[in-house]
Protein backbone atom coordinates (compact mmCIF):
# COMPACT_ATOMS: atom_id res chain seq x y z
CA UNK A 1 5.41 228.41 133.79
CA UNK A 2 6.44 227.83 137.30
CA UNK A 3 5.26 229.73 139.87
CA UNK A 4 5.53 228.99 144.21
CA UNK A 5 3.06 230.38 146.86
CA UNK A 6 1.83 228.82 150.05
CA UNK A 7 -1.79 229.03 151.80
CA UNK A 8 -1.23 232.49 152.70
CA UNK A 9 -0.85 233.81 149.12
CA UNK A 10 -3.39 231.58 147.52
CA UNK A 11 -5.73 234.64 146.77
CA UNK A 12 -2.54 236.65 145.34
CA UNK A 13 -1.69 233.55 143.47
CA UNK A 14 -5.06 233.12 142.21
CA UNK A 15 -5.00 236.61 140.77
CA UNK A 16 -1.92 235.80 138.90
CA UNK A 17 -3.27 232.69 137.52
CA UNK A 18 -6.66 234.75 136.77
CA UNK A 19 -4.39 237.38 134.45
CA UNK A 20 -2.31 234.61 132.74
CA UNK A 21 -5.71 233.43 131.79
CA UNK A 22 -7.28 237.26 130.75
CA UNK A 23 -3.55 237.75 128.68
CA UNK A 24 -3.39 234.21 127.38
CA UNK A 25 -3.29 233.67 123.36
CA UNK A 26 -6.19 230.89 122.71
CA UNK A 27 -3.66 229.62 119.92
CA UNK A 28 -1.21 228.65 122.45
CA UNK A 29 -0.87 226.45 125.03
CA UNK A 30 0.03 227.22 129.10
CA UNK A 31 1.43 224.47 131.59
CA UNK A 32 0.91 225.94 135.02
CA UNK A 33 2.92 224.71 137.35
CA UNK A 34 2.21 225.73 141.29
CA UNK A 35 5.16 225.20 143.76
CA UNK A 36 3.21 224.88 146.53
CA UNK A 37 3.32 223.76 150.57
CA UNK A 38 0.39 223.63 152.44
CA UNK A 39 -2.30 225.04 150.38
CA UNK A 40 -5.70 223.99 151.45
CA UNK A 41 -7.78 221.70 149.32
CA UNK A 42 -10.30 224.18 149.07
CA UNK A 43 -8.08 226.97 147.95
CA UNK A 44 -6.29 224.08 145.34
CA UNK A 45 -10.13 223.84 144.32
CA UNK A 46 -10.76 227.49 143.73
CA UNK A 47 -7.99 227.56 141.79
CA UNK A 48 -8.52 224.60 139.36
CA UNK A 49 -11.92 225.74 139.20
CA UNK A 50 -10.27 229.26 137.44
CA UNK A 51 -9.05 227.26 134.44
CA UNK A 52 -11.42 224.82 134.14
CA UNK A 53 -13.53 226.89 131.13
CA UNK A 54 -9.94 227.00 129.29
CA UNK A 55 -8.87 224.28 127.49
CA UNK A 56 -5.59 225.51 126.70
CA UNK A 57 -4.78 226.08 130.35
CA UNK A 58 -3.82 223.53 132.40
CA UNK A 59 -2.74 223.79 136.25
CA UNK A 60 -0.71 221.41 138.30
CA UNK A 61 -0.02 221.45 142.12
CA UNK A 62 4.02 219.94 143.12
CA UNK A 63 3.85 219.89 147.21
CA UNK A 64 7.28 220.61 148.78
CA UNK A 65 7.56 217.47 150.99
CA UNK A 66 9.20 217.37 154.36
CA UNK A 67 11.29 214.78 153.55
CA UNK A 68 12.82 217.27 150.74
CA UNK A 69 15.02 219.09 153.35
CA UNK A 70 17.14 216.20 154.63
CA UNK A 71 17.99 215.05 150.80
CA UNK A 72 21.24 216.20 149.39
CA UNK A 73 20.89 217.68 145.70
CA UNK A 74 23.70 217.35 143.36
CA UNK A 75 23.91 219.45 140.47
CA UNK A 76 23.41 217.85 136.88
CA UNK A 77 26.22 219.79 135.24
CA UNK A 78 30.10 219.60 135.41
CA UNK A 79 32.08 222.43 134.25
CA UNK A 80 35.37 220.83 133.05
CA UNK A 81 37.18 218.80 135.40
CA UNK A 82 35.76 221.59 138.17
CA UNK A 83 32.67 219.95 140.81
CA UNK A 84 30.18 222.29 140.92
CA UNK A 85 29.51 222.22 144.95
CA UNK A 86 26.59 220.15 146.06
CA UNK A 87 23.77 221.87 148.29
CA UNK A 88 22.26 220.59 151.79
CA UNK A 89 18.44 221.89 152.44
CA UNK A 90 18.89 220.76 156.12
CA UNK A 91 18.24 223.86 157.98
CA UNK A 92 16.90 225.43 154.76
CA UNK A 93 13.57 227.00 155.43
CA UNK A 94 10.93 226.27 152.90
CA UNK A 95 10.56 229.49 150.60
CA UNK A 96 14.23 229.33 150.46
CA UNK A 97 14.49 225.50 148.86
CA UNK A 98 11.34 226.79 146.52
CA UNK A 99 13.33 229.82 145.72
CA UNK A 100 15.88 227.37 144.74
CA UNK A 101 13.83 224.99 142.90
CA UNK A 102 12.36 227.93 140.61
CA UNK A 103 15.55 229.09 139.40
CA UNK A 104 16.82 225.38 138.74
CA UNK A 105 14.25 224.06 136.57
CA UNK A 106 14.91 223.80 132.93
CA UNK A 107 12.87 225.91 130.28
């Protein structure tokens, strides 16, 4: 599962993260994914620390470079002989690329 917060949210993400563990079946297997800018080390740290007693829980961190908002992305998928239209993230703000991001990534 994919889900994006910054610095500011870490102890609302954390919470989240905390009930994904408490409602997690021990049988299966979660890939967290956090979509993250600027969280702190030590707030990353608190966080890893949360799963670290669950073997069946593993968290990543993806950072939202910079350098993201001056690339051009160009959808994978062509409907027919029909372009779908290609996005710029140049004035984009972060949370909006993220928002983005979430809603492109394959299951």
């Amino acid at each position: 599962m994919v889900i994006s917060f910054d610095d500011n949210y870490a102890i609302s993400g954390g919470a989240l993260i905390n009930s994904i563990i408490r409602h997690a079946d021990k049988n299966k297997n979660y890939d967290i994914v956090v979509l993250e800018n600027k969280v702190s080390y030590l707030n990353k740290t608190r966080l890893v620390n949360l799963t670290s007693a669950h073997p069946n829980i593993s968290l990543r961190f993806l950072t939202l470079m910079p350098s993201l908002k001056l690339t051009v992305c160009i959808p994978e998928r062509i409907l027919a002989h029909q372009r779908m239209p290609v996005f710029l993230f140049l004035n984009c703000s972060d949370d909006t690329i993220k928002s983005y991001l979430l809603i492109r990534i394959p299951l």
